[in-house]
PDB file of N, CA and C in Angstrom:
ATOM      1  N   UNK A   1     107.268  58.510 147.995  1.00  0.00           N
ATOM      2  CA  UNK A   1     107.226  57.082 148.089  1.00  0.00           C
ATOM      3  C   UNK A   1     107.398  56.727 149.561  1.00  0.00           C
ATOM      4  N   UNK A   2     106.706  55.881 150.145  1.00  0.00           N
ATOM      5  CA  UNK A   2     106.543  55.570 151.407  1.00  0.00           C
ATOM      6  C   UNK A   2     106.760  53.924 151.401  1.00  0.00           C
ATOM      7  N   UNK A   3     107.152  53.238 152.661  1.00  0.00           N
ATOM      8  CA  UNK A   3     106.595  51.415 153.109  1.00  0.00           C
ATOM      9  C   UNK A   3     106.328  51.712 154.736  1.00  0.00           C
ATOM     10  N   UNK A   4     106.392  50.913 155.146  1.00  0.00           N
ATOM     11  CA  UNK A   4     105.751  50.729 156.870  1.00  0.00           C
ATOM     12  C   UNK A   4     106.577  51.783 157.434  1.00  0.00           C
ATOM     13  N   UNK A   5     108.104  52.054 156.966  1.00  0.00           N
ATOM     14  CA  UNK A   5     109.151  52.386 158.118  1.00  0.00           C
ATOM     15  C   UNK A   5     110.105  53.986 157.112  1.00  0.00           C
ATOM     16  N   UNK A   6     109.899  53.597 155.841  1.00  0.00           N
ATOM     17  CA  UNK A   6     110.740  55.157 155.601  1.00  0.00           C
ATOM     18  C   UNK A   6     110.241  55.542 154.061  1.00  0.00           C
ATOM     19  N   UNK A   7     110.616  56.612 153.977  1.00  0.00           N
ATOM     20  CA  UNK A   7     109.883  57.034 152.879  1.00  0.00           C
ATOM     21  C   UNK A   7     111.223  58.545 151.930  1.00  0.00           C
ATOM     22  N   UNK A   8     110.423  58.509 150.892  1.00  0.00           N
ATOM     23  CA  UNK A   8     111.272  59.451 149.960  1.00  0.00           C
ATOM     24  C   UNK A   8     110.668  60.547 149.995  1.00  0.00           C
ATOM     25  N   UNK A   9     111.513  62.087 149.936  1.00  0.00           N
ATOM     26  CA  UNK A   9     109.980  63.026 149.794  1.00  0.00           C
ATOM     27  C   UNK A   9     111.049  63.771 148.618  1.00  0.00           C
ATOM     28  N   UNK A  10     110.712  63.756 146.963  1.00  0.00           N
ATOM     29  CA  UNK A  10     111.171  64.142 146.020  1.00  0.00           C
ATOM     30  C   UNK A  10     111.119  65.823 145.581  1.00  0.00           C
ATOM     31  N   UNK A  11     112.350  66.361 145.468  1.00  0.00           N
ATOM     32  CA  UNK A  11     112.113  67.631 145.224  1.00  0.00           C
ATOM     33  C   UNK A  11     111.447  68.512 143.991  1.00  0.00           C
ATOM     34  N   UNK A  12     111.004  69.062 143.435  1.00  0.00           N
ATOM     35  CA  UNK A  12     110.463  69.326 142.558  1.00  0.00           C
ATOM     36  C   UNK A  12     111.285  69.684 141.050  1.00  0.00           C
ATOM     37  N   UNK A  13     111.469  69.575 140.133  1.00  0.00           N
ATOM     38  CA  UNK A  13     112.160  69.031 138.865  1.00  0.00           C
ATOM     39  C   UNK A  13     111.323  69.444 137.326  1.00  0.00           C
ATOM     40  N   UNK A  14     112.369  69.668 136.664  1.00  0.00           N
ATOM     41  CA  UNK A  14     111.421  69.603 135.085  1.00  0.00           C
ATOM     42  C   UNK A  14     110.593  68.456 134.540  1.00  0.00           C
ATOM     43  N   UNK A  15     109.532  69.169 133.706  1.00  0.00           N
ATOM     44  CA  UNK A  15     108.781  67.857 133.413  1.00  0.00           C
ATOM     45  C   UNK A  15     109.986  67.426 131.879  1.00  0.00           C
ATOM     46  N   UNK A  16     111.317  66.496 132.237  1.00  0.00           N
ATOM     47  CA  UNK A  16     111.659  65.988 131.520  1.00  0.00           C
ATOM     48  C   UNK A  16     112.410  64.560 131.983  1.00  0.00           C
ATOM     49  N   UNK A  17     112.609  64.208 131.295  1.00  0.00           N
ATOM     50  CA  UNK A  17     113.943  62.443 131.506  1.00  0.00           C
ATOM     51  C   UNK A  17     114.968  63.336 132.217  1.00  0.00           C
ATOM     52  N   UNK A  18     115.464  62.486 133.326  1.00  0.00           N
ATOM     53  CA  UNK A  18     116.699  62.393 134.015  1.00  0.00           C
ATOM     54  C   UNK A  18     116.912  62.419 135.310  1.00  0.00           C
ATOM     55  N   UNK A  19     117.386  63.356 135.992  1.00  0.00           N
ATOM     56  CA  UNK A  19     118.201  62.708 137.008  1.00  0.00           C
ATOM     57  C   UNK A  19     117.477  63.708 138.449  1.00  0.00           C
ATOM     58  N   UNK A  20     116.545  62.890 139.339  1.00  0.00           N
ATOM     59  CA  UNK A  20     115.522  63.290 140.171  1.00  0.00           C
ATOM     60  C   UNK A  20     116.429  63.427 141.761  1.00  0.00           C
ATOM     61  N   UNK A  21     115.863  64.694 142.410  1.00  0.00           N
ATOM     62  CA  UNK A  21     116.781  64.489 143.650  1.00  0.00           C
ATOM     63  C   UNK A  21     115.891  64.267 144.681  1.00  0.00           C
ATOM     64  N   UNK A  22     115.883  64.516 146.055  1.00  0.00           N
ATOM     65  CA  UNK A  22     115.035  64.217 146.906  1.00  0.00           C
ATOM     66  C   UNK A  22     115.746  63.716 148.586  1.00  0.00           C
ATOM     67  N   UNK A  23     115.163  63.687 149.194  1.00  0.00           N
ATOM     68  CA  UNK A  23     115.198  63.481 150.380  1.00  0.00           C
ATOM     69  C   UNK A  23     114.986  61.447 150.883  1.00  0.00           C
ATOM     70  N   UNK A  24     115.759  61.229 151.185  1.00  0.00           N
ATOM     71  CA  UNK A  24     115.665  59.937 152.278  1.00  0.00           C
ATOM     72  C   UNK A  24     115.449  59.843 153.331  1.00  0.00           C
ATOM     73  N   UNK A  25     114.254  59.648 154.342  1.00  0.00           N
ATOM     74  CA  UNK A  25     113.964  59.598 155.418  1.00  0.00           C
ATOM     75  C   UNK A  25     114.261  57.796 155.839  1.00  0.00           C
ATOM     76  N   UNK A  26     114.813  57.589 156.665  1.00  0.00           N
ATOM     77  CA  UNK A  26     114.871  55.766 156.715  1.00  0.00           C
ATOM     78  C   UNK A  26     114.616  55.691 158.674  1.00  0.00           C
ATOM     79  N   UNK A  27     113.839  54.348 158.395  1.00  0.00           N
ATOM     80  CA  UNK A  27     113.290  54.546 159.826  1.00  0.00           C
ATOM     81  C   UNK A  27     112.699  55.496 160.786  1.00  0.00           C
ATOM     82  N   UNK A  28     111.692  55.829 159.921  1.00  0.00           N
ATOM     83  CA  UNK A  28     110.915  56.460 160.390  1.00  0.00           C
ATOM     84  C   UNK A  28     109.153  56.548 160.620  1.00  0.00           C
ATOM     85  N   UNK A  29     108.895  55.602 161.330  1.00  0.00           N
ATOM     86  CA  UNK A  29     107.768  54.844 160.624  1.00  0.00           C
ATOM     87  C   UNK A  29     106.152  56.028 160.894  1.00  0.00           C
ATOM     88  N   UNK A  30     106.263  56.555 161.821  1.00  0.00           N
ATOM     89  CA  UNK A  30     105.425  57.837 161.539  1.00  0.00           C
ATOM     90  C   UNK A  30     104.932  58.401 160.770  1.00  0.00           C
ATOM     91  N   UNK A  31     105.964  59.089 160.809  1.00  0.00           N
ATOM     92  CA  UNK A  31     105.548  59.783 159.076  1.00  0.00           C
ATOM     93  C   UNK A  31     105.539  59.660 158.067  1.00  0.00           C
ATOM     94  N   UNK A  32     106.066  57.652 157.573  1.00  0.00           N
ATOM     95  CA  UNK A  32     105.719  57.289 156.405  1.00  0.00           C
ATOM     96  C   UNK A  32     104.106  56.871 157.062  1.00  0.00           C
ATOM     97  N   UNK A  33     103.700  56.408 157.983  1.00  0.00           N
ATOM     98  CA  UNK A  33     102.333  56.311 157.576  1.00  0.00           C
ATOM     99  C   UNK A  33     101.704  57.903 157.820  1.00  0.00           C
ATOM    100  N   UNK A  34     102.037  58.652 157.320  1.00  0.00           N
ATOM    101  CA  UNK A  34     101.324  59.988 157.664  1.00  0.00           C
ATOM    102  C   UNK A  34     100.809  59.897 156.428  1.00  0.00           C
ATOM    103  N   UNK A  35     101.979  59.422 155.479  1.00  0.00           N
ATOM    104  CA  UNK A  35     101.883  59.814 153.770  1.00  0.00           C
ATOM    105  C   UNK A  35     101.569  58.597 153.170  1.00  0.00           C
ATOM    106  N   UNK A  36     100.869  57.659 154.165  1.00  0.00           N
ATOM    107  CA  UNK A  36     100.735  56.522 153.649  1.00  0.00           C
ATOM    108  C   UNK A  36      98.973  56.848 153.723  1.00  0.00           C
ATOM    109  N   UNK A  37      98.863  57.437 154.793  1.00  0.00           N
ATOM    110  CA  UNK A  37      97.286  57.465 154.830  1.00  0.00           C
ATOM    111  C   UNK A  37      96.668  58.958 154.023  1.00  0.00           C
ATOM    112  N   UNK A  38      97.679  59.989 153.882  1.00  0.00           N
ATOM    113  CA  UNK A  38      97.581  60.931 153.025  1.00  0.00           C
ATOM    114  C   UNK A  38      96.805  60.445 151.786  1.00  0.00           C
ATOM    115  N   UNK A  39      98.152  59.266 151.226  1.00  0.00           N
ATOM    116  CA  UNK A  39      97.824  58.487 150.154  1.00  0.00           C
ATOM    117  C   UNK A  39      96.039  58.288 149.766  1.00  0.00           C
ATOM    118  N   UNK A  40      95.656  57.218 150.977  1.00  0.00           N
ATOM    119  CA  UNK A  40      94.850  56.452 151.113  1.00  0.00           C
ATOM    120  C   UNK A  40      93.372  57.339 150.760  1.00  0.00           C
ATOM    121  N   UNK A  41      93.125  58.498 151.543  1.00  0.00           N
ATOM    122  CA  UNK A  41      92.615  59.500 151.425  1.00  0.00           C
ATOM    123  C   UNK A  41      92.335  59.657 150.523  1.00  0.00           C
ATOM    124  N   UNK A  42      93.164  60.051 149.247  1.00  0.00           N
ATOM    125  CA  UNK A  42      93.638  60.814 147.893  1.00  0.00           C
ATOM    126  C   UNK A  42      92.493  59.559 147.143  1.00  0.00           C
ATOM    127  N   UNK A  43      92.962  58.086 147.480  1.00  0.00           N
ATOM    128  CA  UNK A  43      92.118  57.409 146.743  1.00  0.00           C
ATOM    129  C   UNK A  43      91.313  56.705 146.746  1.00  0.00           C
ATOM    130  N   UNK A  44      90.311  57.385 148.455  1.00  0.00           N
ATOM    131  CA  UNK A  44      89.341  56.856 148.649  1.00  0.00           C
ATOM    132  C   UNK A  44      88.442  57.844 148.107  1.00  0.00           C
ATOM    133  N   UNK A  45      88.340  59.005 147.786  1.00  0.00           N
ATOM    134  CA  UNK A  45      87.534  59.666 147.161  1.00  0.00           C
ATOM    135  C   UNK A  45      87.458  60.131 145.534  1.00  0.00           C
ATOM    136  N   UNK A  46      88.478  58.975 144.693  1.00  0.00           N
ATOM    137  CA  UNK A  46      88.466  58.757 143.576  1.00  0.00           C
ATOM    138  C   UNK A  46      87.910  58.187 142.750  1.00  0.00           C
ATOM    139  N   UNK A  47      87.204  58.143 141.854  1.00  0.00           N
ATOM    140  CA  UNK A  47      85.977  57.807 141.077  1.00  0.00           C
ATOM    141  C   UNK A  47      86.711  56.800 139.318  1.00  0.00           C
ATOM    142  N   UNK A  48      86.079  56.062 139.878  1.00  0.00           N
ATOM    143  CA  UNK A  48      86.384  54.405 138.485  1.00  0.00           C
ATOM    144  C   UNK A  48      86.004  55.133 137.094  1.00  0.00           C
ATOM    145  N   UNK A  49      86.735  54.859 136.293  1.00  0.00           N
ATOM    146  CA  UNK A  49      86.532  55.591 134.951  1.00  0.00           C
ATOM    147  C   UNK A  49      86.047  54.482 134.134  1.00  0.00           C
ATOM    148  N   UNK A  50      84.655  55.100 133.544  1.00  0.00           N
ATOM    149  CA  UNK A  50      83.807  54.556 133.129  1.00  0.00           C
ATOM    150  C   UNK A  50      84.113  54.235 131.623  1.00  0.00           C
ATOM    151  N   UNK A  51      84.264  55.272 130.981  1.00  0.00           N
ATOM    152  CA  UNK A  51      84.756  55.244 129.382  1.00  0.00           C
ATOM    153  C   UNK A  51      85.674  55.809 129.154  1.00  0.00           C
ATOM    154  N   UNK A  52      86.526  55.395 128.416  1.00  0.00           N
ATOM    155  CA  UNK A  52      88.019  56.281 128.037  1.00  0.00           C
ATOM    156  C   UNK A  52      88.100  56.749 127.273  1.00  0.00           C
ATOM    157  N   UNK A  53      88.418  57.956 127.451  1.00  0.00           N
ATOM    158  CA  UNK A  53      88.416  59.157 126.171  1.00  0.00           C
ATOM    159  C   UNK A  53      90.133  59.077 125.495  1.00  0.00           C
ATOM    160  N   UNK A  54      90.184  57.796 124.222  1.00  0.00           N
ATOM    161  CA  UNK A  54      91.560  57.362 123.890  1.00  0.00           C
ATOM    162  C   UNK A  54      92.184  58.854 123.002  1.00  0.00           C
ATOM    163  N   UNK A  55      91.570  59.429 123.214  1.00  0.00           N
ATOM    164  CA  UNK A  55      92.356  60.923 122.539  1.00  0.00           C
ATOM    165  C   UNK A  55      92.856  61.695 123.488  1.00  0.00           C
ATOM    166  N   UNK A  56      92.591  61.498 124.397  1.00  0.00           N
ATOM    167  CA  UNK A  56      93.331  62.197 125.878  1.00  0.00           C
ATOM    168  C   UNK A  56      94.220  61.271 125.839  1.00  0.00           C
ATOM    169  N   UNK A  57      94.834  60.008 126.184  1.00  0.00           N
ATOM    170  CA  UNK A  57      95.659  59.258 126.217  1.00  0.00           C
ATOM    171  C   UNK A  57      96.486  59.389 125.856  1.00  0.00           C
ATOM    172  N   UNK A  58      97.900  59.803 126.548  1.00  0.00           N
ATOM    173  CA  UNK A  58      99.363  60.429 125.660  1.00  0.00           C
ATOM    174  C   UNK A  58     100.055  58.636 124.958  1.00  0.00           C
ATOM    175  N   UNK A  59      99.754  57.993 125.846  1.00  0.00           N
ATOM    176  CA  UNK A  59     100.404  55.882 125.225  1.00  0.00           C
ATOM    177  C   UNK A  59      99.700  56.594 124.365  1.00  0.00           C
ATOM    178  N   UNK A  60      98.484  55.907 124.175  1.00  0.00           N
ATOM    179  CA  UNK A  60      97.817  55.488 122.985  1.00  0.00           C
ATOM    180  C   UNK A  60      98.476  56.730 121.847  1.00  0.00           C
ATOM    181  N   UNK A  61      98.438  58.057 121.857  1.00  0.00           N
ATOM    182  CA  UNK A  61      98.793  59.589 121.206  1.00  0.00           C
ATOM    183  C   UNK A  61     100.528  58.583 120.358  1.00  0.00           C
ATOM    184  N   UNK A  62     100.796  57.894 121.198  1.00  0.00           N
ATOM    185  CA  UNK A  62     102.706  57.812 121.118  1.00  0.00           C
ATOM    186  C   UNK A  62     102.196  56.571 119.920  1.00  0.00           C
ATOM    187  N   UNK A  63     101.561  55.758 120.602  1.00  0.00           N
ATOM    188  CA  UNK A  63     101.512  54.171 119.747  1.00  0.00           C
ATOM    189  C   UNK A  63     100.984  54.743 118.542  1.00  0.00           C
ATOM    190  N   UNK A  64      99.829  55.537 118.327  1.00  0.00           N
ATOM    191  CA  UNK A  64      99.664  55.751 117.011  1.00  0.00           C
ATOM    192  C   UNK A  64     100.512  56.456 115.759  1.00  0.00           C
ATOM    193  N   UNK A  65     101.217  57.703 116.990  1.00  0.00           N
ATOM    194  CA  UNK A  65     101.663  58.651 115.777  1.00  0.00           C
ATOM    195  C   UNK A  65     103.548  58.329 116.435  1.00  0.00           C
ATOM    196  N   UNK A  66     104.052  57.358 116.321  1.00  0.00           N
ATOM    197  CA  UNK A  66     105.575  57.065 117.140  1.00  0.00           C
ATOM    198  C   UNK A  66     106.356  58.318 116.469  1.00  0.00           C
ATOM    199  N   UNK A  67     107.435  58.473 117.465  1.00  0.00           N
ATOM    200  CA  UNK A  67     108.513  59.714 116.753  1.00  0.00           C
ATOM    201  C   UNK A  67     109.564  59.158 116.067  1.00  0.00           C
ATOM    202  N   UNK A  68     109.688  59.875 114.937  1.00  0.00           N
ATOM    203  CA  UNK A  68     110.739  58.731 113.643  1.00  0.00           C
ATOM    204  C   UNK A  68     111.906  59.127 114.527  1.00  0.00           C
ATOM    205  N   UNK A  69     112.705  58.316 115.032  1.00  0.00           N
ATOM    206  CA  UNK A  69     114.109  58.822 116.017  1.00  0.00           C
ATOM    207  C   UNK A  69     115.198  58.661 114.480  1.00  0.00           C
ATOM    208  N   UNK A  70     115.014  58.233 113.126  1.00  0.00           N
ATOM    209  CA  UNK A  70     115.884  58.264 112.033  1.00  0.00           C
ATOM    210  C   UNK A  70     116.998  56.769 112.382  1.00  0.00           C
ATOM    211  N   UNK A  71     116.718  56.107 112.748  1.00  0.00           N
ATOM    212  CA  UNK A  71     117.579  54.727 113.407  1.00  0.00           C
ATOM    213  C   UNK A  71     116.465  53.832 113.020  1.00  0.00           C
ATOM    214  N   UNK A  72     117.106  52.501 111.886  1.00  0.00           N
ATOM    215  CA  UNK A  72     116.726  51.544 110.997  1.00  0.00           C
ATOM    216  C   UNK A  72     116.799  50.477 112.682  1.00  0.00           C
ATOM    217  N   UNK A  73     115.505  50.235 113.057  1.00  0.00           N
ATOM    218  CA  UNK A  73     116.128  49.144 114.015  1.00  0.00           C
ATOM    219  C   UNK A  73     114.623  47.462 113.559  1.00  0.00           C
ATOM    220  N   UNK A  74     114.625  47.525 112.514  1.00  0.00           N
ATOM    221  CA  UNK A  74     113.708  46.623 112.081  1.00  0.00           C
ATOM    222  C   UNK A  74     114.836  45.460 112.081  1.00  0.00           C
ATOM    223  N   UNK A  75     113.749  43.783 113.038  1.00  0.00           N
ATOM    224  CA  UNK A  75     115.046  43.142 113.226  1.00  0.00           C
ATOM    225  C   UNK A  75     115.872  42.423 112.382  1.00  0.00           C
ATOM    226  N   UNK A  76     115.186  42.473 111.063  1.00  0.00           N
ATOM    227  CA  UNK A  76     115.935  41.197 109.718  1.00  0.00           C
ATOM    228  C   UNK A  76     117.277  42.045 109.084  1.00  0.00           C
ATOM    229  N   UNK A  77     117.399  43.387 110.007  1.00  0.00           N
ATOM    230  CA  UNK A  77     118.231  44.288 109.316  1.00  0.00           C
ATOM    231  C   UNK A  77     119.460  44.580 110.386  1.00  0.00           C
ATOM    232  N   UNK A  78     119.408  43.866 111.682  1.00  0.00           N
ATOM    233  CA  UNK A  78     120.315  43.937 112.876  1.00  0.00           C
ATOM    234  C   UNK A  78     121.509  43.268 112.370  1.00  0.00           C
ATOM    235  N   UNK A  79     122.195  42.973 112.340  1.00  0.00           N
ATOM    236  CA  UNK A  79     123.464  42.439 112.880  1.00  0.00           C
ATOM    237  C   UNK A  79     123.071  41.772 114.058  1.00  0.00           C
ATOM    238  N   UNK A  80     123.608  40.214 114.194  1.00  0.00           N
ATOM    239  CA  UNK A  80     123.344  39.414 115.036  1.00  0.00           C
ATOM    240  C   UNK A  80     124.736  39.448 116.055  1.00  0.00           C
ATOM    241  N   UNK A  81     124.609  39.902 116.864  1.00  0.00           N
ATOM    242  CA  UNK A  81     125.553  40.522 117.783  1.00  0.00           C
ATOM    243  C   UNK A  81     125.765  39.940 119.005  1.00  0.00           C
ATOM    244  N   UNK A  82     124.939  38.942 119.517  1.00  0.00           N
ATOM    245  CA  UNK A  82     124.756  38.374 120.252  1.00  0.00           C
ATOM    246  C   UNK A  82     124.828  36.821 120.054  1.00  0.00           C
ATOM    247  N   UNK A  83     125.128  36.462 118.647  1.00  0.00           N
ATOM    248  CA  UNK A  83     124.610  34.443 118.266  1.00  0.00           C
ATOM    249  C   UNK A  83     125.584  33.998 119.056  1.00  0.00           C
TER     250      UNK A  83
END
């Protein structure tokens, strides 16, 4: 993650939820635009997707088939906890 002046450079991690470490560079405006134009690069030679193949799609994969987590949270069945 980069802006005009400092940037994050994240260490590498499981592909799971939690707790990410990484580096803080602050004021350093160089070499966030190093990785700013790195960036730029990356998505000037990227190509507009024409049709979507919704079976590749892990959302759409989740919205259709959701994971039963076993927790009733339908709302006529809450406890009003908040009135």
């Amino acid at each position: 993650m980069a802006d005009s002046k400092s940037y994050i450079l994240s260490r590498p991690h499981a592909l799971k939820v939690g707790e990410r470490t990484g580096e803080l560079h602050e004021n350093e405006p160089e070499e966030a635009a190093k990785i700013r134009d790195k960036f730029d690069k990356l998505l000037a030679g990227a190509k507009p997707v024409k049709k979507i193949d919704w079976k590749q799609d892990s959302l759409w994969k989740a919205l259709r088939r959701p994971i039963d987590w076993k927790v009733d949270t339908h709302a006529s069945r809450l406890d009003e906890e908040f009135a």
